[in-house]
C-alpha atoms as a PDB file:
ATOM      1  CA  UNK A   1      42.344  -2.820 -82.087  1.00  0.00           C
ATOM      2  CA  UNK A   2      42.285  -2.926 -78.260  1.00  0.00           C
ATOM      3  CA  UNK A   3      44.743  -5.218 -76.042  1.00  0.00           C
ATOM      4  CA  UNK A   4      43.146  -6.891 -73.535  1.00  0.00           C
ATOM      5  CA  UNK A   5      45.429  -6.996 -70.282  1.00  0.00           C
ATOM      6  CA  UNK A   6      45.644 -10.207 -67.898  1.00  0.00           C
ATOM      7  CA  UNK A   7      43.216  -9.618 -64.701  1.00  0.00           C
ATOM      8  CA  UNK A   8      45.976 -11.935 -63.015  1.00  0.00           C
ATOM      9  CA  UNK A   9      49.022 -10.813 -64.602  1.00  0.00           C
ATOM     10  CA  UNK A  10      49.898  -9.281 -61.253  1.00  0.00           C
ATOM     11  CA  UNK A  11      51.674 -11.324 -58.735  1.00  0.00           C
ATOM     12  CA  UNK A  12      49.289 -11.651 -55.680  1.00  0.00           C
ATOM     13  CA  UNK A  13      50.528 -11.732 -52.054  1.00  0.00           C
ATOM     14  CA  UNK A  14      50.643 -14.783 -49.935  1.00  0.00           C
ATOM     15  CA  UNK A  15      47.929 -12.945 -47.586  1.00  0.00           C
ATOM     16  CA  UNK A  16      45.545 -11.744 -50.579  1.00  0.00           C
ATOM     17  CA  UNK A  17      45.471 -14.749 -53.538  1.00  0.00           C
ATOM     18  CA  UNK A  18      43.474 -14.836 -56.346  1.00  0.00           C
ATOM     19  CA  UNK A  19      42.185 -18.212 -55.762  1.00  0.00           C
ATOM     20  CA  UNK A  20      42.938 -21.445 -53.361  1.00  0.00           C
ATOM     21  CA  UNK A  21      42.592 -24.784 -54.203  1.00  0.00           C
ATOM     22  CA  UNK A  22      42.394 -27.847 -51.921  1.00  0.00           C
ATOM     23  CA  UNK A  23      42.681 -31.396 -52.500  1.00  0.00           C
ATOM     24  CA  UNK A  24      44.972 -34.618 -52.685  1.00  0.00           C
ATOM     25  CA  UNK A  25      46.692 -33.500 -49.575  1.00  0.00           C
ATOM     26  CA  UNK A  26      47.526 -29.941 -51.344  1.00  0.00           C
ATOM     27  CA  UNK A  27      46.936 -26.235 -50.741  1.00  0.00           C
ATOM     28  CA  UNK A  28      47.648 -23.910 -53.837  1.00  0.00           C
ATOM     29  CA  UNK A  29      47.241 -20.713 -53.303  1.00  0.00           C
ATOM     30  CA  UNK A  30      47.178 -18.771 -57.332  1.00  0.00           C
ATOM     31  CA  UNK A  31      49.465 -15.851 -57.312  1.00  0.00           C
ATOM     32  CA  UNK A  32      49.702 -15.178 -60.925  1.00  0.00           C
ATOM     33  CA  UNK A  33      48.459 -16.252 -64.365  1.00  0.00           C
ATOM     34  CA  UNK A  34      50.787 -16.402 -67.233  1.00  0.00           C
ATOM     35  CA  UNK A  35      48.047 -15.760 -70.009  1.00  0.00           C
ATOM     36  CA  UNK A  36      44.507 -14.543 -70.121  1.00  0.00           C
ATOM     37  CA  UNK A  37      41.869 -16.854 -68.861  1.00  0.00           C
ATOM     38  CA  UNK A  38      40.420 -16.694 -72.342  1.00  0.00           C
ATOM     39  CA  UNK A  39      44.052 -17.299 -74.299  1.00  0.00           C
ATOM     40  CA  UNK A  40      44.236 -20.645 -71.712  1.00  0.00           C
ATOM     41  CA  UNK A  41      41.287 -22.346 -73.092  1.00  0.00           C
ATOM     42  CA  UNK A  42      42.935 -21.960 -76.393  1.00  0.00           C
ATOM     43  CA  UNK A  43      45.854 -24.639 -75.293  1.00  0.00           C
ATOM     44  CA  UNK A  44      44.627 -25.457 -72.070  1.00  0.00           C
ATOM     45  CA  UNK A  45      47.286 -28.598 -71.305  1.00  0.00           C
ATOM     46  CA  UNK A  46      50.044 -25.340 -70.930  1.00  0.00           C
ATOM     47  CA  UNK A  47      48.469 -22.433 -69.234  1.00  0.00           C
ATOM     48  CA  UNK A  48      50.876 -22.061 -65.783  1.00  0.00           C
ATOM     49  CA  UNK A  49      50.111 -20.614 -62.997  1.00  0.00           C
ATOM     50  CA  UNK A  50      52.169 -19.402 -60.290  1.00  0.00           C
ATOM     51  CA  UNK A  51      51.664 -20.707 -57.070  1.00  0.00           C
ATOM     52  CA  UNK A  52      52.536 -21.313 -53.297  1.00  0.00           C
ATOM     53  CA  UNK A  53      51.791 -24.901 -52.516  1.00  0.00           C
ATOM     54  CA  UNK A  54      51.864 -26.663 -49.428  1.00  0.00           C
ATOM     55  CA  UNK A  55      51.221 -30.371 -48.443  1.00  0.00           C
ATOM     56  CA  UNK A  56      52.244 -32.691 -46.018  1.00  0.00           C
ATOM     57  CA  UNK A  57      55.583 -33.781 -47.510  1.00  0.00           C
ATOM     58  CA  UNK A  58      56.158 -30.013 -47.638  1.00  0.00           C
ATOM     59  CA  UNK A  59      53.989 -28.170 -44.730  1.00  0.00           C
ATOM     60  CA  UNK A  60      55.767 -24.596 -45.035  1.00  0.00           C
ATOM     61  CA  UNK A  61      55.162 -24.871 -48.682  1.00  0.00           C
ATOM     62  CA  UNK A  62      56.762 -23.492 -51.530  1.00  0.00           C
ATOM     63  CA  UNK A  63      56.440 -21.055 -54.712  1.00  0.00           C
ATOM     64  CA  UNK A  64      56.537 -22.432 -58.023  1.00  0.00           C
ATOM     65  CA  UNK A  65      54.889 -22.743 -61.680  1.00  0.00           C
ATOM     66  CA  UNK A  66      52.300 -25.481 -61.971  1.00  0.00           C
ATOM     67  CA  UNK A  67      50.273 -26.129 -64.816  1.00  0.00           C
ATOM     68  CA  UNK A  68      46.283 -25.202 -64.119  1.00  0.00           C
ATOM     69  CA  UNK A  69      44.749 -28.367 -65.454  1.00  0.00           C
ATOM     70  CA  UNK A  70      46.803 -30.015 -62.713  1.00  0.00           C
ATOM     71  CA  UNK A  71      45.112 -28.280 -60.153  1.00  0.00           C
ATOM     72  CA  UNK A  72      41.845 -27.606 -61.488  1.00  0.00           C
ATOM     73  CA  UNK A  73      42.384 -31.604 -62.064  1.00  0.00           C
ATOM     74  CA  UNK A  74      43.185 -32.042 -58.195  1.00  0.00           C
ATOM     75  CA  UNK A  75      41.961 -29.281 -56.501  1.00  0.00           C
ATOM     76  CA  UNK A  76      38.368 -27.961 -55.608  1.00  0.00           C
ATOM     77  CA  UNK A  77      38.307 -24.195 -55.062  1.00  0.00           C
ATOM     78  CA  UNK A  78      37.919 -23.212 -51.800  1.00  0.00           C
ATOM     79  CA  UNK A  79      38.018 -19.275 -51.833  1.00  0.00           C
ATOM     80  CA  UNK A  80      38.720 -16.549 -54.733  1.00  0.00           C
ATOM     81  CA  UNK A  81      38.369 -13.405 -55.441  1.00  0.00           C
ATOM     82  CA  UNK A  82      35.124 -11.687 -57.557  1.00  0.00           C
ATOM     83  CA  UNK A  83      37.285 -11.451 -60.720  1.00  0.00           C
ATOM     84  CA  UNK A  84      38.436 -14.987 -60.444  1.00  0.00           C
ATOM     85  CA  UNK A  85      34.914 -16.189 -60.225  1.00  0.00           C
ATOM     86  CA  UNK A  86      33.831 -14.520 -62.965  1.00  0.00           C
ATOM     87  CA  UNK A  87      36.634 -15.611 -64.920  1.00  0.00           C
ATOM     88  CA  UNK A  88      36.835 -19.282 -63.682  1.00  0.00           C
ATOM     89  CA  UNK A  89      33.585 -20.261 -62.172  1.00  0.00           C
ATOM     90  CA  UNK A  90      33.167 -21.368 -58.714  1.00  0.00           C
END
């Protein structure tokens, strides 16, 4: 049986992200993934994500967990990269 690794297991610099998201006032920039994008759909309401968020209560933002369907809820992707796309749509 194979194993699968995470495409986003890797924590991402601040300069190169995975993905950003914009909206409500936020910027989340995805640094890592927790689980395989596949493995999220299974229990979607947990997948986390780690991220570097910024808004205007917070302008020099901050890392942190967040839980995807918050941002996916809130945010509209802005920029990725190829893998992410394929993996997430865009």
């Amino acid at each position: 049986m194979s194993r699968r690794t995470n495409p986003f297991g890797k924590t991402a610099t601040l300069a190169n992200p995975y993905a950003i998201y914009e909206g409500s006032g936020f910027t989340w920039k995805v640094l890592k993934t927790y689980r395989r994008p596949d493995l999220e759909l299974k229990d979607p309401q947990y997948a986390r994500w780690l991220v570097f968020a910024s808004s205007p209560a917070c302008p020099n933002g901050e890392w942190g967990d967040t839980y995807a369907v918050d941002v996916l809820r809130h945010g509209s992707l802005v920029d990725c990269t190829d893998d992410w796309r394929d993996a997430y749509g865009g």
